[in-house]
Protein backbone atom coordinates (compact mmCIF):
# COMPACT_ATOMS: atom_id res chain seq x y z
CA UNK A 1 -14.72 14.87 10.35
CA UNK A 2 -14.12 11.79 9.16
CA UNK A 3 -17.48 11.62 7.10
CA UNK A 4 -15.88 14.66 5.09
CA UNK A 5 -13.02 13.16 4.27
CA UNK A 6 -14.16 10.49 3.19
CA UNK A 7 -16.82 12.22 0.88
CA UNK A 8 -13.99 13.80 -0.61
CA UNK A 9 -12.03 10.96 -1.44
CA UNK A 10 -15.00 9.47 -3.13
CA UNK A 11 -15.64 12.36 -5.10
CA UNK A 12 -12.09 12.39 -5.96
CA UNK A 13 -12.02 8.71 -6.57
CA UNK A 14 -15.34 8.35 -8.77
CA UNK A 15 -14.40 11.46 -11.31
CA UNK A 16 -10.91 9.67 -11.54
CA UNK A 17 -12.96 6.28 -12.67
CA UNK A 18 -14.91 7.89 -15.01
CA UNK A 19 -12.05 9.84 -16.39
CA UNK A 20 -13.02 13.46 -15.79
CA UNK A 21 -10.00 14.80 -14.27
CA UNK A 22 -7.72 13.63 -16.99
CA UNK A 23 -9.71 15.44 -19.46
CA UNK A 24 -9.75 18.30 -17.30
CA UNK A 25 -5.73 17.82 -17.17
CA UNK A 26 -6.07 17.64 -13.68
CA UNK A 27 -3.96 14.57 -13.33
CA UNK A 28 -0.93 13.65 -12.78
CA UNK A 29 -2.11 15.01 -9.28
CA UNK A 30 -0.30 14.65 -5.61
CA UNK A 31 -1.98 14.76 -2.07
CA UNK A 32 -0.05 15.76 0.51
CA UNK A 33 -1.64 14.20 3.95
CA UNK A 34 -0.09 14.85 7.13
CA UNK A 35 -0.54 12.85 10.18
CA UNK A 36 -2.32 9.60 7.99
CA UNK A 37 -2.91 7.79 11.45
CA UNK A 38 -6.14 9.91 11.93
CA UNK A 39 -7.30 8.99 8.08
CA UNK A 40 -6.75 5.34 8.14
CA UNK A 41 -6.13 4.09 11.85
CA UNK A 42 -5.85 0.93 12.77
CA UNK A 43 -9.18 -0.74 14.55
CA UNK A 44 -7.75 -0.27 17.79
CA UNK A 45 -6.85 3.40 17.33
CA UNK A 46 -9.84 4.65 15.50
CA UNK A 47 -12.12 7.01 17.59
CA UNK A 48 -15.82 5.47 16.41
CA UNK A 49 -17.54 2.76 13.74
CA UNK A 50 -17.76 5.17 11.45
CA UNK A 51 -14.00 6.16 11.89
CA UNK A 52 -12.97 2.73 11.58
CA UNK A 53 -15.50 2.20 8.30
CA UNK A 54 -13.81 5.08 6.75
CA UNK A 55 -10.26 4.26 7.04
CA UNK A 56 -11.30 0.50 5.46
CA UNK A 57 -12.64 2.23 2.55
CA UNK A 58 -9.60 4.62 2.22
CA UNK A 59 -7.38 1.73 2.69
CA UNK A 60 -9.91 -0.10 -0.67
CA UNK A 61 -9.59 2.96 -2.82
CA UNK A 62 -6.16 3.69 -1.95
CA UNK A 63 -4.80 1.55 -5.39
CA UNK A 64 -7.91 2.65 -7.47
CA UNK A 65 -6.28 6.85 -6.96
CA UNK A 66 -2.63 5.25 -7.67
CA UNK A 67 -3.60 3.59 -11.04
CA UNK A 68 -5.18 6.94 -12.35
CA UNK A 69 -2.31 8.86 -11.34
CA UNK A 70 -3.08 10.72 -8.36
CA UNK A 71 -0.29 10.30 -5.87
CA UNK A 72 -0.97 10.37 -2.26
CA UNK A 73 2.26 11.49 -0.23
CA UNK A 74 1.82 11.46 3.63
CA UNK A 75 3.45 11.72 7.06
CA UNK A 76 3.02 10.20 10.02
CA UNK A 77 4.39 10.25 13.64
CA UNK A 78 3.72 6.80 13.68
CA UNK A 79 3.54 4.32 11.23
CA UNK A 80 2.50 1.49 12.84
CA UNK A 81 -0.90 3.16 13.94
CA UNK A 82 -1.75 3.28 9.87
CA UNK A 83 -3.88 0.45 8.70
CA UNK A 84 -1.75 -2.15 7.82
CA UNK A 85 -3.18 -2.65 3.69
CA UNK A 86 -2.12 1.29 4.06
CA UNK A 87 0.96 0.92 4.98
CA UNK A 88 1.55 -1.81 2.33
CA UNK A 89 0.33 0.29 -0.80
CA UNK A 90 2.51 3.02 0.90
CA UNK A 91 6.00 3.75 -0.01
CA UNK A 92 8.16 4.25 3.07
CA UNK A 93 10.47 6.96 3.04
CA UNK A 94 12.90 7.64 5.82
């Protein structure tokens, strides 16, 4: 699955560049992602290569979604199994 998410998120990311979805009024825009350990695990937790390559390029887009106002909430069991550029362009809430 991970190949779909990650064509998603560069879907998402590459109309965001080119400024369709705010002149669809699409944006402001949150994602709500439960469980983010299985979207961008660390190397040691990741379940393939291409696992692994996909939660790098999450973890490289990440800011690029932020600066053209799409907000990515998520939840995880465990936050130390999150990439750890992730978890640093994350804000924590307890």
């Amino acid at each position: 699955y991970s190949q779909q998410i990650r064509d998603v998120f560069k879907s998402l990311i590459d109309s965001a560049r080119d400024y369709k979805l705010k002149r669809r009024g699409v944006i402001p825009l949150t994602i709500f992602i439960d469980e983010l350990q299985w979207l961008v695990p660390t190397d040691r937790t990741a379940l393939c290569r291409e696992h692994n390559e996909g939660a790098k390029w999450f973890q490289r887009n990440i800011e690029t979604l932020r600066s053209q106002g799409i907000r990515i909430v998520a939840a995880t069991q465990n936050w130390m199994k999150i990439r750890a550029g992730a978890r640093q362009d994350a804000r924590r809430v307890r």
